[in-house]
N, C-alpha and C. Protein backbone atom coordinates (compact mmCIF):
# COMPACT_ATOMS: atom_id res chain seq x y z
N UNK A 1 0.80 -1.20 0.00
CA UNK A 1 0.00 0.00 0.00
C UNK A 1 0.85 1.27 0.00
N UNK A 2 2.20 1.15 0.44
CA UNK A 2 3.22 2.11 0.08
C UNK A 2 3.15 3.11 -1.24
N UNK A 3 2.90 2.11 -2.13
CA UNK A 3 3.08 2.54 -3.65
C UNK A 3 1.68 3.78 -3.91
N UNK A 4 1.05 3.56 -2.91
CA UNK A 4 -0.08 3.99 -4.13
C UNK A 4 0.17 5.77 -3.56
N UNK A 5 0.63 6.31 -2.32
CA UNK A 5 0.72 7.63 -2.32
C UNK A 5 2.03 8.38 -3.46
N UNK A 6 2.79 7.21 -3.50
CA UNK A 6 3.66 7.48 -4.10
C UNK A 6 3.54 8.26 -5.44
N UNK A 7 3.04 6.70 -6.17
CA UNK A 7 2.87 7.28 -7.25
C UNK A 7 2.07 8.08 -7.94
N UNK A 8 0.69 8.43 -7.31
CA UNK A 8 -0.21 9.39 -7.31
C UNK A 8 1.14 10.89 -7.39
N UNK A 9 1.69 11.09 -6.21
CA UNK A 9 2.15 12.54 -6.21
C UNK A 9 2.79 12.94 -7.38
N UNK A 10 3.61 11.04 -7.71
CA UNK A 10 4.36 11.31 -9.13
C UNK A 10 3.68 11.88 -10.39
N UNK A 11 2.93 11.15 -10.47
CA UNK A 11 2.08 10.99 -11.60
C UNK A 11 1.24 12.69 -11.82
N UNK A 12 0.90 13.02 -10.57
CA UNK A 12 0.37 14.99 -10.60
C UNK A 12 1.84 15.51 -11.43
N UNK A 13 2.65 15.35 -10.85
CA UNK A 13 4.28 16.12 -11.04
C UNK A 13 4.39 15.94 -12.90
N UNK A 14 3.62 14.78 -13.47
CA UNK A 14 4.27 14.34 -15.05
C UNK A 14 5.15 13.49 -14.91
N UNK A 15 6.03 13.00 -13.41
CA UNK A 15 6.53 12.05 -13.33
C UNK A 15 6.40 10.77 -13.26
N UNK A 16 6.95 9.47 -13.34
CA UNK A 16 6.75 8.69 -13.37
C UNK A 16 7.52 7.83 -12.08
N UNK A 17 6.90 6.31 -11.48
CA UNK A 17 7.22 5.75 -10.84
C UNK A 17 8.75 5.05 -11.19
N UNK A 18 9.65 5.05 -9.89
CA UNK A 18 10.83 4.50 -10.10
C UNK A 18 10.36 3.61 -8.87
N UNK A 19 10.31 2.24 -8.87
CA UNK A 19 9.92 0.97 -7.72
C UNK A 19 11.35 0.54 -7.33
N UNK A 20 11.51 0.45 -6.49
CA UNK A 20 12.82 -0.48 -5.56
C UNK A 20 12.24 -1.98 -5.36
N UNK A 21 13.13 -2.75 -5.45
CA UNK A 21 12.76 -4.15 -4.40
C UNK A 21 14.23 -4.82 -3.94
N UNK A 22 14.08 -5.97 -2.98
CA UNK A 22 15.07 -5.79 -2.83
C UNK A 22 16.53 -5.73 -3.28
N UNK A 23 16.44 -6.47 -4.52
CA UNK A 23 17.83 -6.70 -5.07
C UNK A 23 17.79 -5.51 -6.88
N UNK A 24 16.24 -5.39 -7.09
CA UNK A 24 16.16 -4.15 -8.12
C UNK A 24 15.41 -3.15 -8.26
N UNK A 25 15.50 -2.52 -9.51
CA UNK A 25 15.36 -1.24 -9.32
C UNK A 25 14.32 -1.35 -10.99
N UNK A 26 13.02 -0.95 -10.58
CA UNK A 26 12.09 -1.27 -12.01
C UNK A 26 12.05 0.43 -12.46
N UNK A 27 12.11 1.14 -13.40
CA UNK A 27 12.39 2.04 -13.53
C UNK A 27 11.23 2.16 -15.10
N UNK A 28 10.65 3.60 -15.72
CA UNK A 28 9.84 3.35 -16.76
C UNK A 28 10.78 3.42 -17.87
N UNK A 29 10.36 2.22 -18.45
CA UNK A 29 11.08 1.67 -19.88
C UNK A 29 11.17 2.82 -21.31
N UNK A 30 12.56 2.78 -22.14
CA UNK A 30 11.74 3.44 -22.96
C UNK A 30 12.79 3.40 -23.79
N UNK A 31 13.61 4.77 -24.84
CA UNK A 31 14.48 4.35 -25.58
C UNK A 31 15.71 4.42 -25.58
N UNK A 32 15.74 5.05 -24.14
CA UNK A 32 17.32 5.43 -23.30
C UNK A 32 17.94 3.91 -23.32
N UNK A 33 17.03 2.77 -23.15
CA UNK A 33 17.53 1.14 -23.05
C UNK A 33 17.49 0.80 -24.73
N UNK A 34 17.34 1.60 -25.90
CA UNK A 34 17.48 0.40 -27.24
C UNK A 34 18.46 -0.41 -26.95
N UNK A 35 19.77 -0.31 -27.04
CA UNK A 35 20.89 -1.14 -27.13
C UNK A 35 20.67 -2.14 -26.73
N UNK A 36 19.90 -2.51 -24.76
CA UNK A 36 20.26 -3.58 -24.09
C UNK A 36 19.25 -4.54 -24.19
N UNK A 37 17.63 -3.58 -24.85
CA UNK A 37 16.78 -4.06 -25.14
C UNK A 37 16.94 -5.15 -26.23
N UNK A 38 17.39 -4.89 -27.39
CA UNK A 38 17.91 -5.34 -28.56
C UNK A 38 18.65 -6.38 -28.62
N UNK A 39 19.82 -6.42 -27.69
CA UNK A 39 20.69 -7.80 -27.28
C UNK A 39 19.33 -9.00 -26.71
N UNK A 40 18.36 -8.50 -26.05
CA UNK A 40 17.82 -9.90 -25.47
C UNK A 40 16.45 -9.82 -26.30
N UNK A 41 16.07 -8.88 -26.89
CA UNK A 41 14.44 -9.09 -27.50
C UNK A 41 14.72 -9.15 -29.14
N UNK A 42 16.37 -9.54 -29.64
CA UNK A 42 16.35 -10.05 -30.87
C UNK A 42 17.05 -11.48 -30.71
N UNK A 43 17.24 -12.13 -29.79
CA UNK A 43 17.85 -13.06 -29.75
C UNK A 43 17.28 -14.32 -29.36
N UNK A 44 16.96 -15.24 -30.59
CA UNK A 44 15.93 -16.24 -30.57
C UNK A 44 16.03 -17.31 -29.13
N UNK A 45 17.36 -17.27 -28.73
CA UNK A 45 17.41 -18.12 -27.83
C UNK A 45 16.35 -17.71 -26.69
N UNK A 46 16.48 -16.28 -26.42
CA UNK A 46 15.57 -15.84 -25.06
C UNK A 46 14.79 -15.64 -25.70
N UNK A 47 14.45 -15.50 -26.68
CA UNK A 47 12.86 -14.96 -26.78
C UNK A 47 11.62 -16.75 -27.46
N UNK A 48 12.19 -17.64 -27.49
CA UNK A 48 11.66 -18.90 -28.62
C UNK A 48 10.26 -18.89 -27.97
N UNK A 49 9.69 -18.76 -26.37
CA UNK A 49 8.52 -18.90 -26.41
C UNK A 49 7.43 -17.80 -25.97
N UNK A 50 8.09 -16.54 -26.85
CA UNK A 50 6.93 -15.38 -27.13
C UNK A 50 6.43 -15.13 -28.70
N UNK A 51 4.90 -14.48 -28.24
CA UNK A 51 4.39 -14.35 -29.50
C UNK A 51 5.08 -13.36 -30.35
N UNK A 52 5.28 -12.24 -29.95
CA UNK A 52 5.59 -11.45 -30.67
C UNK A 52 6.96 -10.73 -30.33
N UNK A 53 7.98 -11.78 -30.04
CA UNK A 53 9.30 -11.81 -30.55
C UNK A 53 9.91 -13.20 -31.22
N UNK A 54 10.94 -12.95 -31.42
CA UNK A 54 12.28 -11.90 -31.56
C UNK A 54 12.08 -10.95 -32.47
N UNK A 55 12.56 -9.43 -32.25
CA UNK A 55 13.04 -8.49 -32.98
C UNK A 55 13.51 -8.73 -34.09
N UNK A 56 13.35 -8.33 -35.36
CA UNK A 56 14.55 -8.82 -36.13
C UNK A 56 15.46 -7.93 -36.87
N UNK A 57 15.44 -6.34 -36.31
CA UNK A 57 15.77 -5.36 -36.77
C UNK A 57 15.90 -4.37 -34.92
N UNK A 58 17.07 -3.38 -35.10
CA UNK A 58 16.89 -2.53 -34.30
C UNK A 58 15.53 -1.68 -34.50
N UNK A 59 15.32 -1.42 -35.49
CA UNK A 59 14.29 -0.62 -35.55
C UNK A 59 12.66 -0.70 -35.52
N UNK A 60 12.69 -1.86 -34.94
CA UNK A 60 11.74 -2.47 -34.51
C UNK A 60 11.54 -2.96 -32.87
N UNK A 61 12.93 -2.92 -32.73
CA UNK A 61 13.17 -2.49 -30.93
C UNK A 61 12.65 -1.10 -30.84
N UNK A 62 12.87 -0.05 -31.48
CA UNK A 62 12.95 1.33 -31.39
C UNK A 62 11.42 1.62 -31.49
N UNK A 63 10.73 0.89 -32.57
CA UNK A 63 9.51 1.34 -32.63
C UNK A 63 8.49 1.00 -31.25
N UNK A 64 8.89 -0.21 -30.83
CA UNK A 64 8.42 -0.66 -29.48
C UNK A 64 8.47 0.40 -28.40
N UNK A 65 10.06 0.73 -28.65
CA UNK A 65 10.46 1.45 -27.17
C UNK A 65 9.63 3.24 -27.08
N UNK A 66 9.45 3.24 -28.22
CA UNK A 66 8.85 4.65 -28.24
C UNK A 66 7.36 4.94 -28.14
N UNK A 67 6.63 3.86 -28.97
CA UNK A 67 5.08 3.52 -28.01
C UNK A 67 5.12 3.21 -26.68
N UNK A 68 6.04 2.36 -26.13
CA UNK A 68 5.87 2.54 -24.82
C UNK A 68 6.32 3.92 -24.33
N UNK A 69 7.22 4.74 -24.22
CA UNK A 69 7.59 6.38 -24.17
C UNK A 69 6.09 7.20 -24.14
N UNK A 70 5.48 7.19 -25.33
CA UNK A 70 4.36 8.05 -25.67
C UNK A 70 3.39 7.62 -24.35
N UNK A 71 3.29 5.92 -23.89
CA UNK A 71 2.44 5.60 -23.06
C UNK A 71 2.24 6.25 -21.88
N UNK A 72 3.76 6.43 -21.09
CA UNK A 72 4.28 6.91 -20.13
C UNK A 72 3.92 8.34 -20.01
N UNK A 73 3.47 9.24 -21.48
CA UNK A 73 3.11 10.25 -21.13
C UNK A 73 1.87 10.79 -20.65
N UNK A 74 0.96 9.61 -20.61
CA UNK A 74 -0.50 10.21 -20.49
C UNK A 74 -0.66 10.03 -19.36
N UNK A 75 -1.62 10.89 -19.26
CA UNK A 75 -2.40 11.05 -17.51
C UNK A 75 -2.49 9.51 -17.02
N UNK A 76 -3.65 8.88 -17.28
CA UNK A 76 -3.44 7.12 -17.05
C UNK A 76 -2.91 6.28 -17.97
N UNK A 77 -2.08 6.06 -18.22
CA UNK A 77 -1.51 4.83 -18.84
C UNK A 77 -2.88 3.40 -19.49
N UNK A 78 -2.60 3.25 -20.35
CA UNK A 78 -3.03 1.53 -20.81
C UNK A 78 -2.34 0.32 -20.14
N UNK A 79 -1.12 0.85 -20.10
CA UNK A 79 -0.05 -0.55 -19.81
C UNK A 79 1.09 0.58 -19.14
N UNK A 80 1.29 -0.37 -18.45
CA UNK A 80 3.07 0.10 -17.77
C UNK A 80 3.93 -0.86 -18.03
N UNK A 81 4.59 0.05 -18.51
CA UNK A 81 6.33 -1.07 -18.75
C UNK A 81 7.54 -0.45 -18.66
N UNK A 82 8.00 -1.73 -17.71
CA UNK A 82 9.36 -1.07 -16.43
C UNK A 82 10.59 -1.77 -17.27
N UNK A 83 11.95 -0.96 -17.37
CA UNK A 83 13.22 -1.64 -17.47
C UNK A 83 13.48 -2.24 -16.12
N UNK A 84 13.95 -3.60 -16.48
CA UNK A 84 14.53 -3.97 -14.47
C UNK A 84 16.11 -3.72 -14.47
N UNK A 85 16.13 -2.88 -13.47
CA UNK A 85 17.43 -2.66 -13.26
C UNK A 85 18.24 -3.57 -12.20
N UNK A 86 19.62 -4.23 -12.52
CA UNK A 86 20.08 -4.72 -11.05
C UNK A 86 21.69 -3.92 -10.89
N UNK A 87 21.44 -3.24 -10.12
CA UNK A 87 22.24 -1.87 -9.97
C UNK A 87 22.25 -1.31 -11.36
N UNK A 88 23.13 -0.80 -11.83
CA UNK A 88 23.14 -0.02 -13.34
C UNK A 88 23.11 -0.67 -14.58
N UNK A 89 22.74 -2.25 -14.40
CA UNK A 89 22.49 -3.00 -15.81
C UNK A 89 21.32 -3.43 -15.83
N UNK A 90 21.08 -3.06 -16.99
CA UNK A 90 19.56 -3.39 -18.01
C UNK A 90 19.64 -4.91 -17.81
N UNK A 91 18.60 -5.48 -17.45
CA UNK A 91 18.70 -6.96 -18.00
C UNK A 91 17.28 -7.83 -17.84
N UNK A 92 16.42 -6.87 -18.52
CA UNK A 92 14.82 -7.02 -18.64
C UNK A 92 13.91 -5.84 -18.81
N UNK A 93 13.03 -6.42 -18.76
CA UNK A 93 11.63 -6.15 -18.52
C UNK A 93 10.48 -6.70 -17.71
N UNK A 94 9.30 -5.73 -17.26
CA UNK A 94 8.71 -6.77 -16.94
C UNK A 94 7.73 -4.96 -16.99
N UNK A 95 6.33 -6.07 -17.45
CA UNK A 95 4.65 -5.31 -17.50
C UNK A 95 3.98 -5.55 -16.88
N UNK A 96 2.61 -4.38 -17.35
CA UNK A 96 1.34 -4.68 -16.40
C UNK A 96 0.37 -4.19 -18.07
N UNK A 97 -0.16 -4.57 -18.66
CA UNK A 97 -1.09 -4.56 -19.33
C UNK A 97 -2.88 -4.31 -18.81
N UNK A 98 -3.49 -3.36 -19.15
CA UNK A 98 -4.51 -3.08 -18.47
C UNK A 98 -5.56 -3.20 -19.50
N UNK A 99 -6.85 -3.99 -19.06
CA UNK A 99 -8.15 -4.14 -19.93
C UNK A 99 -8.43 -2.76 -19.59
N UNK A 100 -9.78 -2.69 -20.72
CA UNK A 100 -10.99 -1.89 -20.70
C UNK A 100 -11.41 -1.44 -19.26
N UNK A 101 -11.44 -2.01 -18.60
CA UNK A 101 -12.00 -1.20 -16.99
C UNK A 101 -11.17 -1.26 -16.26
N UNK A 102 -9.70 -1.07 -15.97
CA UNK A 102 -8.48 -0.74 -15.80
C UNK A 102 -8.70 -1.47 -14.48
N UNK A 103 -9.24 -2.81 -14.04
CA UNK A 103 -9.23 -3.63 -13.29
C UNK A 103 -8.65 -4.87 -13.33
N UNK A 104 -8.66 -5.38 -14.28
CA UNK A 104 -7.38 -6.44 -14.54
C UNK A 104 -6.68 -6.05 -15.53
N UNK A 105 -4.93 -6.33 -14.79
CA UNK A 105 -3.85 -6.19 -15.76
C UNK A 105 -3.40 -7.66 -15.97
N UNK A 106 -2.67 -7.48 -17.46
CA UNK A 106 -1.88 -8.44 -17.65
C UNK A 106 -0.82 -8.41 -17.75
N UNK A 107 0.03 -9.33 -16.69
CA UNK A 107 1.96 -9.81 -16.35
C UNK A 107 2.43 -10.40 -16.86
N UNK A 108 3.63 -9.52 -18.03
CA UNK A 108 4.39 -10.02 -18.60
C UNK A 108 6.11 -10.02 -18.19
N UNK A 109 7.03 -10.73 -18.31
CA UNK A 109 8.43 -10.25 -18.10
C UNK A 109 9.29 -10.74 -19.33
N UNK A 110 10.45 -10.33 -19.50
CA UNK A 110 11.33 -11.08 -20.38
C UNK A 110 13.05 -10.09 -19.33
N UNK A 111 13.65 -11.34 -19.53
CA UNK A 111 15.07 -11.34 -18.34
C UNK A 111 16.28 -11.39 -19.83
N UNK A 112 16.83 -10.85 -19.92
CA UNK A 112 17.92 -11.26 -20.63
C UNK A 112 18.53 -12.89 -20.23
N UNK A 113 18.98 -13.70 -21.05
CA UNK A 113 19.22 -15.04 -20.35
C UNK A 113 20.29 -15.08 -19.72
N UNK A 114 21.43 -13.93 -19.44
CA UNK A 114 22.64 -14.67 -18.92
C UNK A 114 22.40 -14.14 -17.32
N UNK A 115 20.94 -13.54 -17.18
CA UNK A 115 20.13 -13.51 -15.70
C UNK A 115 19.04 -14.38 -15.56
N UNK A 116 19.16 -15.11 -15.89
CA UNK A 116 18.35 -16.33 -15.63
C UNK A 116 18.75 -17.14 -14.49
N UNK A 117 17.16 -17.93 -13.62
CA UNK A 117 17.73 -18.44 -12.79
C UNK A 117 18.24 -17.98 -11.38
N UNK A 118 18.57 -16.86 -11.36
CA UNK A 118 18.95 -15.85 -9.98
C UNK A 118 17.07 -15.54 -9.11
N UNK A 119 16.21 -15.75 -9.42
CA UNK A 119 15.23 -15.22 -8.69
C UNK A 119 14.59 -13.92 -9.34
N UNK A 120 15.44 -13.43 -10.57
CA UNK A 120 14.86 -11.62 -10.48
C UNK A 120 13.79 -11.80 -11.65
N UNK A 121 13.22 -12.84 -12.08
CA UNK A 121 12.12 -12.53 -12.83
C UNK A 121 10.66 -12.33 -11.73
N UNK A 122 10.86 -13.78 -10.59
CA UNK A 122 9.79 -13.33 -9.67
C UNK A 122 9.72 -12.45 -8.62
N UNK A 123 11.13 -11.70 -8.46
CA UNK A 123 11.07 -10.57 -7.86
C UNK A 123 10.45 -9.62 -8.68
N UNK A 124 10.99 -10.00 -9.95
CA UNK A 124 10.26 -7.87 -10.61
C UNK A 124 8.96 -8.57 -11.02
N UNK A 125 8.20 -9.43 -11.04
CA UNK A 125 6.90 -10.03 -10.91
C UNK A 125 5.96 -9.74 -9.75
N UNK A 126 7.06 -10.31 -8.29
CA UNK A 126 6.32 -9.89 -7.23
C UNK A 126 6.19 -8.17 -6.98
N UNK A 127 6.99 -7.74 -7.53
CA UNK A 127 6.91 -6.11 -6.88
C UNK A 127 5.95 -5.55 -8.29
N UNK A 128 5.74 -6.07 -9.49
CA UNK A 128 4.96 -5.71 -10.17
C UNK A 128 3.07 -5.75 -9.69
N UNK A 129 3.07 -7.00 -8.61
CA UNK A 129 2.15 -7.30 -8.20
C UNK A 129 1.88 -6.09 -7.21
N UNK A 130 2.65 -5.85 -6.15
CA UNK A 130 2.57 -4.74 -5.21
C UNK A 130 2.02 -3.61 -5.95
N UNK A 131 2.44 -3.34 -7.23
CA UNK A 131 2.00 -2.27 -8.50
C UNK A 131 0.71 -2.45 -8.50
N UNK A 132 0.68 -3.40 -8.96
CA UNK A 132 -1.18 -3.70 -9.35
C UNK A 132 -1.61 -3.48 -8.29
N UNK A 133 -1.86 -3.74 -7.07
CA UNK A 133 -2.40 -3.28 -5.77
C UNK A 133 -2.79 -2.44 -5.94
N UNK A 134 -1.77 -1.51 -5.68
CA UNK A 134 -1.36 0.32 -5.08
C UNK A 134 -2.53 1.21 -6.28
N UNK A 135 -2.51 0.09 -7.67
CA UNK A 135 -3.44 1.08 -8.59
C UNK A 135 -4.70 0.45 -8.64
N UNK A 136 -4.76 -0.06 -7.44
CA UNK A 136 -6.46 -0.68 -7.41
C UNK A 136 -7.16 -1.38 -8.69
N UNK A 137 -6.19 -2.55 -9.19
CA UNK A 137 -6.42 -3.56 -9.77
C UNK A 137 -7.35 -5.01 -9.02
N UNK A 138 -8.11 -5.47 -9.42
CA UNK A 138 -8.77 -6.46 -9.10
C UNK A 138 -8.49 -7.99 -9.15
N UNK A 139 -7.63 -8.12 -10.30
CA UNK A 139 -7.26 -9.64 -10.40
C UNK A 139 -6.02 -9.27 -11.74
N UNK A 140 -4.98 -10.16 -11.55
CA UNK A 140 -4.05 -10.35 -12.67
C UNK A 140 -4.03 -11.78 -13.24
N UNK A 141 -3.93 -11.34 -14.93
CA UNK A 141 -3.60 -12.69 -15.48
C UNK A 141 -2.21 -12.54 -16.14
N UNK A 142 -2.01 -14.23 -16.54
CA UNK A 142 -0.43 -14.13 -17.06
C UNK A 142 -0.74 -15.68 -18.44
N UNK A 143 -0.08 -15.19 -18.97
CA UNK A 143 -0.05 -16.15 -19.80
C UNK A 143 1.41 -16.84 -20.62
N UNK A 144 1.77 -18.06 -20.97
CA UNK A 144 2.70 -18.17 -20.93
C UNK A 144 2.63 -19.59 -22.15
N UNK A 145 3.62 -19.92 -22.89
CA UNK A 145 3.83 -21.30 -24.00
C UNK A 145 3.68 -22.55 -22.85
N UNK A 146 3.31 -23.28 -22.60
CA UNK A 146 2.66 -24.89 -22.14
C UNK A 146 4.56 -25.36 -21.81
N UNK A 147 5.25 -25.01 -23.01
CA UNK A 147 6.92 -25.43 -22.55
C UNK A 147 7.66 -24.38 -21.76
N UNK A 148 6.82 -23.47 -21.45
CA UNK A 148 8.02 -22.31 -20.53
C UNK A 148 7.84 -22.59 -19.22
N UNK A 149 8.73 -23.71 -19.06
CA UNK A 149 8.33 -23.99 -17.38
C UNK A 149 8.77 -23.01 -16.21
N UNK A 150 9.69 -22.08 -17.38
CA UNK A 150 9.99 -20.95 -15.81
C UNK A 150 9.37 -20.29 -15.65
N UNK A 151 8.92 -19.90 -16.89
CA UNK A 151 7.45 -18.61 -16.71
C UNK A 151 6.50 -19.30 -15.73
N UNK A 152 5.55 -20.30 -15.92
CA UNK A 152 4.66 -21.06 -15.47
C UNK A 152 4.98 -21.29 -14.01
N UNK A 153 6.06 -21.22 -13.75
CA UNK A 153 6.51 -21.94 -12.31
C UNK A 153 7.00 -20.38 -11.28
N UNK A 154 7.07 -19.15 -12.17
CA UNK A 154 6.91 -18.15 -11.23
C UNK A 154 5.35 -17.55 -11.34
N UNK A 155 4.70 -18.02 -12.28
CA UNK A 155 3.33 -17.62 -11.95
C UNK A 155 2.85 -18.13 -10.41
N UNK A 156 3.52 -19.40 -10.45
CA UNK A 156 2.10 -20.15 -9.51
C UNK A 156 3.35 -19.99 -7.85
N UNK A 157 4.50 -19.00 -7.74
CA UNK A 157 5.16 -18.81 -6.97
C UNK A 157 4.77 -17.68 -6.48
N UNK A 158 3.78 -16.88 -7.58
CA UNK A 158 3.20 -15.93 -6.67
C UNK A 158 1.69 -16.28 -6.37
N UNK A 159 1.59 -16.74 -6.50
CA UNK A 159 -0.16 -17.59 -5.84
C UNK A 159 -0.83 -17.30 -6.88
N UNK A 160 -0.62 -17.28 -8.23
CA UNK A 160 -1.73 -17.18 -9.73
C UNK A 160 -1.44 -18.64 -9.47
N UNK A 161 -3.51 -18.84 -9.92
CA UNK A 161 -3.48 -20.03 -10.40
C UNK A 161 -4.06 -20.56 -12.07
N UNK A 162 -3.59 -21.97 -12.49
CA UNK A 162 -3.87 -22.14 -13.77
C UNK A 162 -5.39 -22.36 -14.07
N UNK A 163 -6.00 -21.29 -14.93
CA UNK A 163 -7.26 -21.51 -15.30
C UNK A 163 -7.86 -22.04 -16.53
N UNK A 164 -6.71 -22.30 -17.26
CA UNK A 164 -7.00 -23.00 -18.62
C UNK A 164 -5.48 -23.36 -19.64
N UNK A 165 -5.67 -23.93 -20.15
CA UNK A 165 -4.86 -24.77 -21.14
C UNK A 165 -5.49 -24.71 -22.62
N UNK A 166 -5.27 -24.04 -23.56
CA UNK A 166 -5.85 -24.18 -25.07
C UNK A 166 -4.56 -24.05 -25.81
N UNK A 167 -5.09 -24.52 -26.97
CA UNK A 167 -4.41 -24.78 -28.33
C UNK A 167 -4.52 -23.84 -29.01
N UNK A 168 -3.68 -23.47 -30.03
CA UNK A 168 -3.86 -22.48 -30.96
C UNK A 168 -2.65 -21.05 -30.67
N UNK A 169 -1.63 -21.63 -29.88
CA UNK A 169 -0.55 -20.44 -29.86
C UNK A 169 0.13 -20.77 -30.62
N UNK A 170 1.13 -19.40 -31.27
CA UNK A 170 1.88 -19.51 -32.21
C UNK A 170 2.85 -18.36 -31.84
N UNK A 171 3.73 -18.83 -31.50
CA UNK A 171 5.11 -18.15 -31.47
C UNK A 171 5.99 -17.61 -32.42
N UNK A 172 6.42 -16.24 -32.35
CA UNK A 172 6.72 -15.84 -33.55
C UNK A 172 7.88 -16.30 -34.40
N UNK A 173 8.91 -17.57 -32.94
CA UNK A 173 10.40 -17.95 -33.88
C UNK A 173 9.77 -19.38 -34.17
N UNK A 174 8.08 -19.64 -34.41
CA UNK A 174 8.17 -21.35 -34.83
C UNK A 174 6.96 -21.41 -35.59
N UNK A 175 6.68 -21.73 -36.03
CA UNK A 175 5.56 -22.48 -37.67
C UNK A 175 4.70 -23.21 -36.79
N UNK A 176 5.36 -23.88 -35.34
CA UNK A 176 4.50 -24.89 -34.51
C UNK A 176 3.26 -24.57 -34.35
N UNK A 177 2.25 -25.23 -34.06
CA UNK A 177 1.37 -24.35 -33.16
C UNK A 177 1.80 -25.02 -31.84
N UNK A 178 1.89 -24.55 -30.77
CA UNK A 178 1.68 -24.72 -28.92
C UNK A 178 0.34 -24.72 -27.84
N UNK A 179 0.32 -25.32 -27.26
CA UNK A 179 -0.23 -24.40 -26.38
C UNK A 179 -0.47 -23.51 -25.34
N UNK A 180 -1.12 -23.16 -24.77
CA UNK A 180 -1.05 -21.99 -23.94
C UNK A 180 -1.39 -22.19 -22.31
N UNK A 181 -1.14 -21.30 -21.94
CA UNK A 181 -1.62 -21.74 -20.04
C UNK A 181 -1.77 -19.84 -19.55
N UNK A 182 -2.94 -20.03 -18.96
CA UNK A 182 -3.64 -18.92 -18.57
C UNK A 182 -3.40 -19.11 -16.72
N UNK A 183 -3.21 -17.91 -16.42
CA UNK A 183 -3.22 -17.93 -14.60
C UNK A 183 -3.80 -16.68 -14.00
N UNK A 184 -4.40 -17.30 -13.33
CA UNK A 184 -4.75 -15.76 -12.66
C UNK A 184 -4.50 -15.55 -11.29
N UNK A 185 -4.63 -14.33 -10.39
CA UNK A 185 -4.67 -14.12 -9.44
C UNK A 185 -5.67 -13.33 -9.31
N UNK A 186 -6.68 -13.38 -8.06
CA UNK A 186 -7.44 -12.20 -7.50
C UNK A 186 -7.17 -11.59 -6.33
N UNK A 187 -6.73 -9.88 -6.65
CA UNK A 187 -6.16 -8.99 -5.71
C UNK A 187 -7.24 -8.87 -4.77
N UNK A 188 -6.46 -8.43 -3.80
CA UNK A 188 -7.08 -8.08 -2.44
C UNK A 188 -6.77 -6.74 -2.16
């Protein structure tokens, strides 16, 4: 409940939220990060089970990074999306995607891979959750490829549970089709 005076004062100011947790620092994403963005959101290895990566051009990092920029400028946001910082290196992302009645968001992350494994995807997950709180969100979903067992296994580490399993995903580095796994949580 910290967050929410916070970022209210920010948000009057035109500023934006900078979140701490313990080991990072989620900061609002944008095109000050192309470079570091680009190393992990064109590189098929980290990206094989999202829809809509890998990158396959900088300038398609760039076009990303600057819709999210424009986002950051409006009074309420659609979506928030944080660079995760661990001290002064870039080495992710992680979102909050907001429906139509700005009551459920949807949690996304992507970690650069040579931070994989350390804990900091469900840290900047869990403190993304503290986010959703503070902005009086109602329930979060997450969705994730049926083979991403890390994604799937920090969903249900923050108490989302699996509400469905369907067919019909398609990832943008495979011809496959997959399927999918839906989770939710309902905020308190």
């Amino acid at each position: 409940m910290r967050l929410k005076p916070i970022w209210h004062s920010l948000n009057k100011m035109r500023k934006v939220p900078c979140i701490k947790s313990e080991r990072l620092v989620l900061k609002p994403h944008g095109i000050d990060y192309l470079d570091s963005t680009h190393v992990y959101s064109s590189d098929l290895s980290n990206t094989l089970y999202m829809i809509h990566l890998p990158n396959q051009n900088k300038e398609e990092t760039r076009d990303f990074l600057e819709n999210v920029s424009k986002e950051w400028e409006k009074e309420v946001p659609d979506f928030y999306e944080f660079a995760i910082l661990l001290g002064d290196v870039h080495i992710g992302s992680v979102c909050l995607y907001l429906d139509e009645s700005h009551e459920t968001g949807e949690l996304g992350w992507i970690l650069n891979k040579h931070y994989w494994h350390h804990g900091y995807a469900f840290e900047a997950a869990a403190t993304m959750k503290t986010f959703a709180i503070s902005i009086g969100l109602k329930r979060l979903i997450a969705h994730c490829d049926d083979q991403n067992v890390a994604s799937y296994k920090v969903m249900e580490k923050l108490g989302m549970k699996l509400v469905s399993m369907t067919k019909g995903r398609y990832n943008k580095a495979s011809k496959e089709e997959s399927k999918e796994r839906m989770y939710q949580l309902i905020l308190e």
